[in-house]
Protein backbone atom coordinates (compact mmCIF):
# COMPACT_ATOMS: atom_id res chain seq x y z
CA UNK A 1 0.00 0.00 0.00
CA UNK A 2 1.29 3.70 -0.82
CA UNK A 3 0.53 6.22 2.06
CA UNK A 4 0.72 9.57 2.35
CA UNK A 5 1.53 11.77 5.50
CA UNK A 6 0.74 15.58 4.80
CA UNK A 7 2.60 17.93 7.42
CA UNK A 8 -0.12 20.49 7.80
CA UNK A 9 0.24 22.05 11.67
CA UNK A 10 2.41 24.39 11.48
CA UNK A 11 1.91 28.13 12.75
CA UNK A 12 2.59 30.07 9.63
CA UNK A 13 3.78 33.39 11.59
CA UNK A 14 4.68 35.11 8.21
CA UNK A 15 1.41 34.88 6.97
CA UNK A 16 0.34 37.45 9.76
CA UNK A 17 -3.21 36.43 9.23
CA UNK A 18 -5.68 34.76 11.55
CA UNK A 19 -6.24 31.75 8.99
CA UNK A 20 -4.25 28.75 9.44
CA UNK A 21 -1.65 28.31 6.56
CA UNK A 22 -2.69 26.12 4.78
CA UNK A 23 -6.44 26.76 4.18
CA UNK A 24 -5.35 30.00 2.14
CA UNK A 25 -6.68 29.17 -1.19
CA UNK A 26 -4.26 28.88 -4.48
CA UNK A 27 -6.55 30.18 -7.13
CA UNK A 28 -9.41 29.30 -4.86
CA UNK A 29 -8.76 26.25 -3.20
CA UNK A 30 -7.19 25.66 0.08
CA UNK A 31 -3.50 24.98 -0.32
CA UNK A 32 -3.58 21.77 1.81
CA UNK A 33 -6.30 20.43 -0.75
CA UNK A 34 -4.36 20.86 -3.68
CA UNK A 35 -1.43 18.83 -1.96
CA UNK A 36 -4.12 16.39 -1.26
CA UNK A 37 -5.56 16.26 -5.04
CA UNK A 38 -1.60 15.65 -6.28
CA UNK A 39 -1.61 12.51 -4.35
CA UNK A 40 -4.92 10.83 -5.00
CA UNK A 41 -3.48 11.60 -8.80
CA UNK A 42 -0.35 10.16 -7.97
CA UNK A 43 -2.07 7.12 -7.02
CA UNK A 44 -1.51 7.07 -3.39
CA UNK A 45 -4.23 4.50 -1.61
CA UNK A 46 -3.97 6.38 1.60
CA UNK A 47 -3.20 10.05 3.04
CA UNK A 48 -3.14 11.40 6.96
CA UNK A 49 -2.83 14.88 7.13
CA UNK A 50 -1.57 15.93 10.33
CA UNK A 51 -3.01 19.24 12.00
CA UNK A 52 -2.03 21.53 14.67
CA UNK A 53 -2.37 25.04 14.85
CA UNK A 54 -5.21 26.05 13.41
CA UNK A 55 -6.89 22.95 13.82
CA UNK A 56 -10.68 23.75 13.66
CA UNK A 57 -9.85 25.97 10.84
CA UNK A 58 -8.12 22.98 8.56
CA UNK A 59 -10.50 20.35 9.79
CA UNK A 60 -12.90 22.07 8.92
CA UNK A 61 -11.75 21.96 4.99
CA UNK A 62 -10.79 18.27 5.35
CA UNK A 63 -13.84 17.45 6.28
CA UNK A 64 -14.55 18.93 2.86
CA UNK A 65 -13.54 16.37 0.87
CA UNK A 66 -13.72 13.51 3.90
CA UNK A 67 -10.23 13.49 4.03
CA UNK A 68 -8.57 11.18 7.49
CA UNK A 69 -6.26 13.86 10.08
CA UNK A 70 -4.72 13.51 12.79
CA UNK A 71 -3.82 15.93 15.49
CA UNK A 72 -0.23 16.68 16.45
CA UNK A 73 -0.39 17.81 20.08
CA UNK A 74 1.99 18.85 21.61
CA UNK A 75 3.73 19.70 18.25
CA UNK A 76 7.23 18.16 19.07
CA UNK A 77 9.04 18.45 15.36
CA UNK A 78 8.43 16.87 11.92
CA UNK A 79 9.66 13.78 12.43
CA UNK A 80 7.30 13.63 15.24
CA UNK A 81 4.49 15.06 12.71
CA UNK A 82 4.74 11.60 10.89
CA UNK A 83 5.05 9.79 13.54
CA UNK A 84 1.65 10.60 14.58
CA UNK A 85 0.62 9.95 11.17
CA UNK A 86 1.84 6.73 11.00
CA UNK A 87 -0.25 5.78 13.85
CA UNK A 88 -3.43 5.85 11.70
CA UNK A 89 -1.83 3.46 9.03
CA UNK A 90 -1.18 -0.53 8.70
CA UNK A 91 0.70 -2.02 6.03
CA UNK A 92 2.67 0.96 4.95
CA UNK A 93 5.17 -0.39 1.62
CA UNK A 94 5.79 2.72 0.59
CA UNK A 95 5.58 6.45 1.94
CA UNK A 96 6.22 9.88 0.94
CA UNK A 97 5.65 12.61 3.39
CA UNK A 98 4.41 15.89 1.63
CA UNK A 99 4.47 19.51 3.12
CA UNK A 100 0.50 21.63 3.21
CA UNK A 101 2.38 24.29 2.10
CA UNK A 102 3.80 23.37 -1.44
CA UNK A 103 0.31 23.31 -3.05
CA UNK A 104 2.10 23.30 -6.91
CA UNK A 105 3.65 19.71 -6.50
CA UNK A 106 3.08 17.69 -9.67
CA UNK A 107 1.40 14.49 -9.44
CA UNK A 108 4.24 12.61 -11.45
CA UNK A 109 6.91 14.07 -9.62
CA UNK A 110 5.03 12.33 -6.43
CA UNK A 111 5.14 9.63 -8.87
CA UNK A 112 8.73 9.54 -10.07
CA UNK A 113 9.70 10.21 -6.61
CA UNK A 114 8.36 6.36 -5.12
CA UNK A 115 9.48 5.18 -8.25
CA UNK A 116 13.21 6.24 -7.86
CA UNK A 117 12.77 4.59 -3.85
CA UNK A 118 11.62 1.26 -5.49
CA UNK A 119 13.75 1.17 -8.15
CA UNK A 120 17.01 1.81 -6.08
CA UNK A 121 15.41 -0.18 -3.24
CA UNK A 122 16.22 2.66 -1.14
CA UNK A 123 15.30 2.98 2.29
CA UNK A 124 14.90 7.35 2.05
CA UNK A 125 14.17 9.03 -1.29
CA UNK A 126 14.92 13.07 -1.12
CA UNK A 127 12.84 15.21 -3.36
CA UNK A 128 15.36 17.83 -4.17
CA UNK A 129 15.44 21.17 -6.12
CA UNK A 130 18.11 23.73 -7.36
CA UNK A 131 16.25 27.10 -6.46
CA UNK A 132 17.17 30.56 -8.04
CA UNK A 133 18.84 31.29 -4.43
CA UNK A 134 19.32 28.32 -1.98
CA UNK A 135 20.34 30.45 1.27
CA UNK A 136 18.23 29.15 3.88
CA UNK A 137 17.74 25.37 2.70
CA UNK A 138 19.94 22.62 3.75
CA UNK A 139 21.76 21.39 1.12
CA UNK A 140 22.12 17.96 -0.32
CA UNK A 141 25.61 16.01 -0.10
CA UNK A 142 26.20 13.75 -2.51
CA UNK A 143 28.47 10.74 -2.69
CA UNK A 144 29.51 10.75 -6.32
CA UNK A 145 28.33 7.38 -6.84
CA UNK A 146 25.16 8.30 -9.27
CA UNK A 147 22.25 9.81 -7.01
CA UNK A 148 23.27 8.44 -3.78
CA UNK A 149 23.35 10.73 -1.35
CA UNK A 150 25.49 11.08 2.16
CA UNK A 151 23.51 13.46 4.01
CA UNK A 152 21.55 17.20 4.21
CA UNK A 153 23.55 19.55 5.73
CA UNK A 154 21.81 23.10 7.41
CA UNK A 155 23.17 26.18 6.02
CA UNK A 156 24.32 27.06 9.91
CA UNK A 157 26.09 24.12 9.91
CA UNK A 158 27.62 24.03 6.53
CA UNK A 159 31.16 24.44 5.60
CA UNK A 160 31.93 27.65 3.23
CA UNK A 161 32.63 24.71 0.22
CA UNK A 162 28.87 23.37 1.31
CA UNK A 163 27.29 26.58 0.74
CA UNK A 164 28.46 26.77 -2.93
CA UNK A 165 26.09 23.47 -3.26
CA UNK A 166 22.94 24.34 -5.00
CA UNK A 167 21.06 21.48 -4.48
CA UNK A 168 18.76 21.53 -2.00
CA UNK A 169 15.88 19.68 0.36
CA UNK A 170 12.96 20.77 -0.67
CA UNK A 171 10.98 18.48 2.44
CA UNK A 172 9.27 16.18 0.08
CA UNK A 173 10.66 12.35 1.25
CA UNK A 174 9.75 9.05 0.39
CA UNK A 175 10.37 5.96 2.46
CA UNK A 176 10.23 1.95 2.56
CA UNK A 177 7.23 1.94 4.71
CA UNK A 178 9.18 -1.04 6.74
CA UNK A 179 12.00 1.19 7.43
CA UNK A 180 10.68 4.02 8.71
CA UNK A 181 9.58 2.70 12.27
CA UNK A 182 12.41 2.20 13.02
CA UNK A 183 14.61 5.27 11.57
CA UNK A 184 11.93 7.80 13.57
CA UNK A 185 12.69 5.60 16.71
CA UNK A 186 16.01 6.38 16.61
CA UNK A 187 15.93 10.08 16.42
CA UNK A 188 16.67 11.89 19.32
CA UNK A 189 15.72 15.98 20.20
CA UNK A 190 18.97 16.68 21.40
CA UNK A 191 19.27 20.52 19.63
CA UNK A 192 18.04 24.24 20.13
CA UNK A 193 14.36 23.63 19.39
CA UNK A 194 14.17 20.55 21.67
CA UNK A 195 12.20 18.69 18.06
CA UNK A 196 12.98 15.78 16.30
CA UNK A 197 13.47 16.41 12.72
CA UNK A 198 12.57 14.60 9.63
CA UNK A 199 16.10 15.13 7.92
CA UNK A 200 17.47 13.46 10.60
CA UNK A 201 16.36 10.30 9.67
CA UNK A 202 18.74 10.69 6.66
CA UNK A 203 22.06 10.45 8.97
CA UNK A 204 20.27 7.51 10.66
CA UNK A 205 19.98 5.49 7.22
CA UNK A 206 23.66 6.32 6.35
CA UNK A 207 24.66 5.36 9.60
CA UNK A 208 23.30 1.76 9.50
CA UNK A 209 24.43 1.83 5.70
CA UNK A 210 20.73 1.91 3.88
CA UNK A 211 20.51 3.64 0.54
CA UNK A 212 19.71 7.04 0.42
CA UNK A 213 19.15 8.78 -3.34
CA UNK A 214 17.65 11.75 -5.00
CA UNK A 215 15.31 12.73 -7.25
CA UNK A 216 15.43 16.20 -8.74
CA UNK A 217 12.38 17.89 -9.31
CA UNK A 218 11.57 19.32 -12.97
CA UNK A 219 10.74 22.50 -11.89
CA UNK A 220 11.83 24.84 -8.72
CA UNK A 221 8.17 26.70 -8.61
CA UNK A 222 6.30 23.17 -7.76
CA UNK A 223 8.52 22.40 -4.92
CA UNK A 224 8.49 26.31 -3.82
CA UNK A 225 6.58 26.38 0.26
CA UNK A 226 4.57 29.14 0.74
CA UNK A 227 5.80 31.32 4.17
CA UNK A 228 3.96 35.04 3.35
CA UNK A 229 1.59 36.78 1.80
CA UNK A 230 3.94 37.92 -1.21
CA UNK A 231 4.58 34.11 -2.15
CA UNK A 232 0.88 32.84 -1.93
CA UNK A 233 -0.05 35.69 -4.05
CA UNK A 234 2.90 34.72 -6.63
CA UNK A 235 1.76 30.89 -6.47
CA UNK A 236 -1.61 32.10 -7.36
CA UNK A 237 -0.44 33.89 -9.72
CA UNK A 238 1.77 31.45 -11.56
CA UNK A 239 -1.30 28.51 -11.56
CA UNK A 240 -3.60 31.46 -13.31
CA UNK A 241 -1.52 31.83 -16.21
CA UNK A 242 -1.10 28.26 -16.79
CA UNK A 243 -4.69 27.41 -16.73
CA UNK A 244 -5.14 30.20 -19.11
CA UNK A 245 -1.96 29.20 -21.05
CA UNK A 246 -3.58 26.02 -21.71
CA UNK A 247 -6.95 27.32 -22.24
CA UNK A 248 -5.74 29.58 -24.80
CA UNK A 249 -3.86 26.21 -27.02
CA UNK A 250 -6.86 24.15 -26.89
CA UNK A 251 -8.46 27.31 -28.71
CA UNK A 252 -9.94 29.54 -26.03
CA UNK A 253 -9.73 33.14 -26.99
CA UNK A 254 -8.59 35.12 -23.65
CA UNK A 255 -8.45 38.88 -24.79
CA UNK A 256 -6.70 40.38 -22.06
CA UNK A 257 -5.54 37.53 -19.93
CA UNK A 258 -3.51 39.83 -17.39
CA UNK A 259 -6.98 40.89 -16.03
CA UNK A 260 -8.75 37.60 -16.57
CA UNK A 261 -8.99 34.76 -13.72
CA UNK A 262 -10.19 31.00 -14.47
CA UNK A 263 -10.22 28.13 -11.88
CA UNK A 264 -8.01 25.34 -12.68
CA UNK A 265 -12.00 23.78 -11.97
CA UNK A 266 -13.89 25.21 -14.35
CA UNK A 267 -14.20 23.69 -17.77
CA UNK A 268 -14.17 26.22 -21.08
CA UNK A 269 -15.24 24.33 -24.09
CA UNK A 270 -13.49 25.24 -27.80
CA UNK A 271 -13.90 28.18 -29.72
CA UNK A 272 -15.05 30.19 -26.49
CA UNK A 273 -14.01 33.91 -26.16
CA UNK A 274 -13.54 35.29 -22.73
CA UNK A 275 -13.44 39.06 -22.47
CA UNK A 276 -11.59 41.39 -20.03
CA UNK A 277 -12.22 41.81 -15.81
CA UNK A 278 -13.57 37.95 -16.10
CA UNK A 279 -13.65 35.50 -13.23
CA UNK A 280 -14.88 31.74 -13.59
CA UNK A 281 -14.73 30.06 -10.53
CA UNK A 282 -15.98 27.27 -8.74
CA UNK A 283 -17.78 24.03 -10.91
CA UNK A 284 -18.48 26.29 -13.67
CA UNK A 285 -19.05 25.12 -17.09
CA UNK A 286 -19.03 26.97 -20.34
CA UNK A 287 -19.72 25.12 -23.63
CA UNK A 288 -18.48 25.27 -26.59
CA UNK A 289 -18.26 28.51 -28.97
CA UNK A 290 -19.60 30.83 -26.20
CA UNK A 291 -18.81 34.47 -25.51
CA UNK A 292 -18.45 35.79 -22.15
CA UNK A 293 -18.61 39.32 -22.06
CA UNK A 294 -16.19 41.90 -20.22
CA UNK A 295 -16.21 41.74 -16.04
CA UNK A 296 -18.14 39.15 -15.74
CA UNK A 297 -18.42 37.16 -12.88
CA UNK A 298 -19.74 33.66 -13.35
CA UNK A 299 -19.63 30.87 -9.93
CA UNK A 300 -20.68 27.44 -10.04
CA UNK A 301 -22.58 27.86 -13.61
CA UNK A 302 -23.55 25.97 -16.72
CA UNK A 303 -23.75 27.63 -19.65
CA UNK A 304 -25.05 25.74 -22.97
CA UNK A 305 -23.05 26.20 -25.92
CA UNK A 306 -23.27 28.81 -28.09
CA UNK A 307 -24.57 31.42 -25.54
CA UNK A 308 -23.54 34.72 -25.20
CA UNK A 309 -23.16 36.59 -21.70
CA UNK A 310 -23.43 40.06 -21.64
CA UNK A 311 -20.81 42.42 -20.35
CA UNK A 312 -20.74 42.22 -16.46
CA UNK A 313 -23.20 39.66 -15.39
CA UNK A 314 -23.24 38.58 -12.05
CA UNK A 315 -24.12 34.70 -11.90
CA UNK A 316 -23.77 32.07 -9.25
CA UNK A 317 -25.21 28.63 -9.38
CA UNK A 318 -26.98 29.48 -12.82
CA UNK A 319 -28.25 27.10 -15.45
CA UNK A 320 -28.83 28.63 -18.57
């Protein structure tokens, strides 16, 4: 069986907002969901997501989509995060632990990440990334012997030779579900914050000689955490203008598409022309060859083909 553990309790100070982290929407839906969606599409049979601060808040959403959680309390680390998580699953083979706050992860890179742990029979499997600037991240130490990897070293702890690495954690792991019992048991909280950590379960593997690789990710944005307002608004940003991107190839005609937002939900049929101020959200549909006029505003709607919407109409839960 392939689990999932989704590290969701964290505080999310940077935000400065009263909303727990992870239920800010990316282009409308909660962050933690869209981690949740990449996955079911990955094909994994079972995910915990583990809440903390903010609980009521995230519940709340899970209970959405009848998604399983599990509270972390007291919040001891994230290595003690899927620990907890691993209490509400049997027969783990394989499993990756994703972050609540990387809500762009690709499904195959979820994918090609188990893949990579069964293929190289590896007991740890680091999801890692080369970011435009990787001050901050611990960075990845490689053994030279193809993507085998010795260990993640902390910036505060790296050498002035380490630093120059640009290959970095991102916090995305896979594990042999057999193996990580007893890795997490062997962690101790022997540091500032008094937590056990997740990367330390990487020393532990080396240390009783397991294989540790990594897999790159394709692209730095999907592996990018959101920490502030600044970067949800950028993620947001950055999923808009794909869904439009690929609206606009299958032969959607977006006229000003700086000014025009479209769920990643909402289905736009051929030969459609959207005009400026537009927002489609929600489970809207619009058939084929219609025309949506400037500023409208159209939520949870069916529209047949063919139709025409005038210039700022208002419509939510409409069928035309």
């Amino acid at each position: 069986m392939t689990s999932a553990v989704v590290l969701a309790a964290g505080q999310g100070k940077r935000m400065r907002s009263n909303l727990a982290k992870v239920a800010h929407p990316v282009l409308g839906r909660p962050m933690v969901l869209r981690v949740l969606d990449a996955a079911r599409s990955a094909g994994v049979d079972r995910a915990i997501t583990v809440v903390g601060h903010g609980r009521d808040q995230v519940i709340e959403i899970l209970r959405s989509i009848d998604a399983e959680w599990v509270v972390q309390d007291p919040q001891l680390g994230t290595a003690h995060a899927v620990q907890v998580g691993l209490e509400s699953l049997d027969e783990v083979q394989d499993l990756v632990v994703l972050l609540g706050d990387v809500p762009l992860i690709d499904p195959r890179t979820i994918d090609r990440l188990l893949e990579a742990r069964r293929r190289e029979k590896a007991a740890v499997t680091v999801l890692t990334a080369f970011p435009p600037d990787p001050s901050g991240y611990g960075r990845i130490v490689r053994t030279g012997d193809g993507d085998r990897i010795s260990g993640i070293v902390e910036e505060r702890d790296a050498t002035a030779e380490q630093r120059e690495i640009g290959e970095i954690n991102t916090g995305t792991m896979a594990f042999d579900g057999q193996v990580l019992p007893e890795l997490l048991e062997a962690l101790d909280n022997d540091n500032a914050q008094g937590e056990y950590y997740l990367t330390d379960t990487i020393s532990e593997a080396v240390r009783r000689k397991l294989t540790v690789v990594a897999r790159r990710a394709e692209s730095w944005r999907e592996v990018a955490g959101i920490n502030d307002q600044v970067q949800l608004a950028g993620a947001t940003d950055y999923l808009r203008r794909s869904v439009l991107r690929g609206l606009m190839l299958s032969g959607v005609t977006v006229r000003d598409p700086d000014t025009v937002w479209i769920e990643d939900g909402v289905e736009v049929g051929g030969g459609c022309a959207v005009g400026r101020l537009c927002r489609l959200s929600g489970s809207t549909v619009v058939g084929e060859g219609c025309i949506i006029g400037d500023g409208c505003v159209l939520v949870d709607s069916v529209i047949p083909p063919g139709s025409e919407v005038k210039p700022f109409t208002v419509l939510e839960g409409a069928r035309l």
